[in-house]
Protein backbone atom coordinates (compact mmCIF):
# COMPACT_ATOMS: atom_id res chain seq x y z
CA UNK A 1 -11.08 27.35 -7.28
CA UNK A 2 -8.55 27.17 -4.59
CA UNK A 3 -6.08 25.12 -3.93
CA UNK A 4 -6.38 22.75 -0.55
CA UNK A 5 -3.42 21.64 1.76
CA UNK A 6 -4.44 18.49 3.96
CA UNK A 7 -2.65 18.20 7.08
CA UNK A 8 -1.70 15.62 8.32
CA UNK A 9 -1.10 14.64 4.63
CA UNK A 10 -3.51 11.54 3.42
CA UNK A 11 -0.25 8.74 3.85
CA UNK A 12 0.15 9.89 7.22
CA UNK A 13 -3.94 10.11 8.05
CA UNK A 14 -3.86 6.57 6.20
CA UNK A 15 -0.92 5.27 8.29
CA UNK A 16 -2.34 6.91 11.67
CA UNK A 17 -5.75 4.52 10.36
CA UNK A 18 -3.83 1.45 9.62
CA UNK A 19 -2.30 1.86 12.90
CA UNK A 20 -5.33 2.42 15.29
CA UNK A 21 -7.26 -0.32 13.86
CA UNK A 22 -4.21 -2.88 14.32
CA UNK A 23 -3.16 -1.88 18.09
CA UNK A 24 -7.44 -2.12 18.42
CA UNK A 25 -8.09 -5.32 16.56
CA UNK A 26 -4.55 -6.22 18.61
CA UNK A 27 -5.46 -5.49 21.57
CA UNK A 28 -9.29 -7.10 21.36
CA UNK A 29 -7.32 -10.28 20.87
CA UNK A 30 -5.39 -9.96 23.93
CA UNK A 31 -2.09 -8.81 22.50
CA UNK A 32 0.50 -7.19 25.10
CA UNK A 33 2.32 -3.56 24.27
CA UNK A 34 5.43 -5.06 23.26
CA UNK A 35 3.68 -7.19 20.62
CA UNK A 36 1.52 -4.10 19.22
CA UNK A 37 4.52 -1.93 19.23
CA UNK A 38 6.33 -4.62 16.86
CA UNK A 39 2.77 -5.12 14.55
CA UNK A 40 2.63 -1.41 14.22
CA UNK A 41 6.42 -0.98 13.28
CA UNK A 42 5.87 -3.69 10.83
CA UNK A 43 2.86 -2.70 9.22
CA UNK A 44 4.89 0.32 8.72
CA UNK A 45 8.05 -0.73 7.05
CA UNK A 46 5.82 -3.42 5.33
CA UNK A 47 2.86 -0.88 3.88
CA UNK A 48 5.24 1.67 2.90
CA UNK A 49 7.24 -0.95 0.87
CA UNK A 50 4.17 -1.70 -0.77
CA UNK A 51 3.09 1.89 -1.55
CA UNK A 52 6.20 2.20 -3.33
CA UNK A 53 6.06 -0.54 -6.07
CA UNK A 54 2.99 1.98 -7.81
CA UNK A 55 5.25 3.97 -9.21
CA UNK A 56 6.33 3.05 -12.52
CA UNK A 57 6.43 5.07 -16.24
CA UNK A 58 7.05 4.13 -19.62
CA UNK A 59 6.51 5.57 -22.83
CA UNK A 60 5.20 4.56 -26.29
CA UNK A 61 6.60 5.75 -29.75
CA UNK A 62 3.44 6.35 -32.24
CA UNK A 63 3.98 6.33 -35.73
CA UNK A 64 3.59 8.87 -37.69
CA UNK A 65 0.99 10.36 -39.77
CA UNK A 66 -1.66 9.64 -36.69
CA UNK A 67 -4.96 12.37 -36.42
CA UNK A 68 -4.75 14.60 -33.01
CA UNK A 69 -8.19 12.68 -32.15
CA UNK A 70 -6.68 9.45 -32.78
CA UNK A 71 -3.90 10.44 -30.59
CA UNK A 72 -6.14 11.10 -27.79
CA UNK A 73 -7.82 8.41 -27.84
CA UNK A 74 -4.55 5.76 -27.69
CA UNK A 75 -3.65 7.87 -24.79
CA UNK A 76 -7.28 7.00 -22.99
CA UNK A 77 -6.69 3.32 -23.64
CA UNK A 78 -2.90 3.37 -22.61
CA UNK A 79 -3.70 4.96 -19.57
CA UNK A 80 -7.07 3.41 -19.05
CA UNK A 81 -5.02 0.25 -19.19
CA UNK A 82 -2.01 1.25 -16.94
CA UNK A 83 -4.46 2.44 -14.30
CA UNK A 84 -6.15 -1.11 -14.54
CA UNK A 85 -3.25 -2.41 -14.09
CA UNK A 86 -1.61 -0.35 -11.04
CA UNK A 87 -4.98 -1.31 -9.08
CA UNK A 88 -4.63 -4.73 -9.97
CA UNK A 89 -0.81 -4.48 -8.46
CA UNK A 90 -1.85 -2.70 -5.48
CA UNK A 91 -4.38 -4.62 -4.49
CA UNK A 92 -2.04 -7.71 -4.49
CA UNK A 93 0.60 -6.30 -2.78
CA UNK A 94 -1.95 -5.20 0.13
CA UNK A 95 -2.73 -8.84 0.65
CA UNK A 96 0.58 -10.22 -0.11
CA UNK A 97 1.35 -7.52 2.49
CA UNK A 98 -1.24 -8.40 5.16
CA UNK A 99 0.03 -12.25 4.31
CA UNK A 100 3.33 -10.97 5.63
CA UNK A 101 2.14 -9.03 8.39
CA UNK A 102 0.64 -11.65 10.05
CA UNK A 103 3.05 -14.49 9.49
CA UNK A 104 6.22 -12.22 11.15
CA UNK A 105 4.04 -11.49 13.68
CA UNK A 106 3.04 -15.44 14.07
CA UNK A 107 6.94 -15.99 14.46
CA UNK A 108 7.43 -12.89 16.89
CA UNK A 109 5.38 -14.24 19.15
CA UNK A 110 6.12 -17.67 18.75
CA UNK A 111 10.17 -16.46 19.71
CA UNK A 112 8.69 -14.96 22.57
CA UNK A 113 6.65 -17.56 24.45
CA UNK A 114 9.78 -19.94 23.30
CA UNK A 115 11.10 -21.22 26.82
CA UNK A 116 14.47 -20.12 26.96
């Protein structure tokens, strides 16, 4: 088996999708450039943030005297868990995220149609 090399790499093809739909879904709802340009920056900064809180490690000292099998299978359920666990992160951060998102961009374009 060989190995593959994905270009553009998956965070950038995700970005690149995050992007498109947000200027689209933007622009359906009448949004100017200036306010896409500032979504997209922000979904940015604000995803990438988010992408980074998944990665965490710890370890776990076993006592002693434990069978190879039995060591296996404590590994399954630790990481079993852990996994369980980073999805159930992630997918709170992505809506904290999109909570975010959509409030900043609330108050950017509230600043902007402010009379000055």
């Amino acid at each position: 088996m060989s190995n593959i090399l994905e270009f553009p790499s998956r965070e950038k093809q995700a970005y690149a999708f995050l992007t498109e739909n947000l200027a689209a879904l933007l622009k359906d709802k009448g949004a100017d450039e200036t306010l896409i340009a500032h979504a997209t920056a922000l979904l940015l900064k604000v995803y990438g943030e988010a992408q980074n809180t998944n990665d965490f490690s710890f370890s776990v000292d076993l006592p002693d005297g434990l069978t190879p099998a039995q060591i296996a299978q404590l590994q399954q359920q630790i990481e079993a868990g852990a996994d369980a666990q980073r999805k159930h992160h992630h997918s709170l951060m992505i809506r904290m995220a999109a909570q975010l998102l959509l409030t900043e961009l609330k108050l950017f374009q509230h600043a902007r149609e402010e009379p000055r």
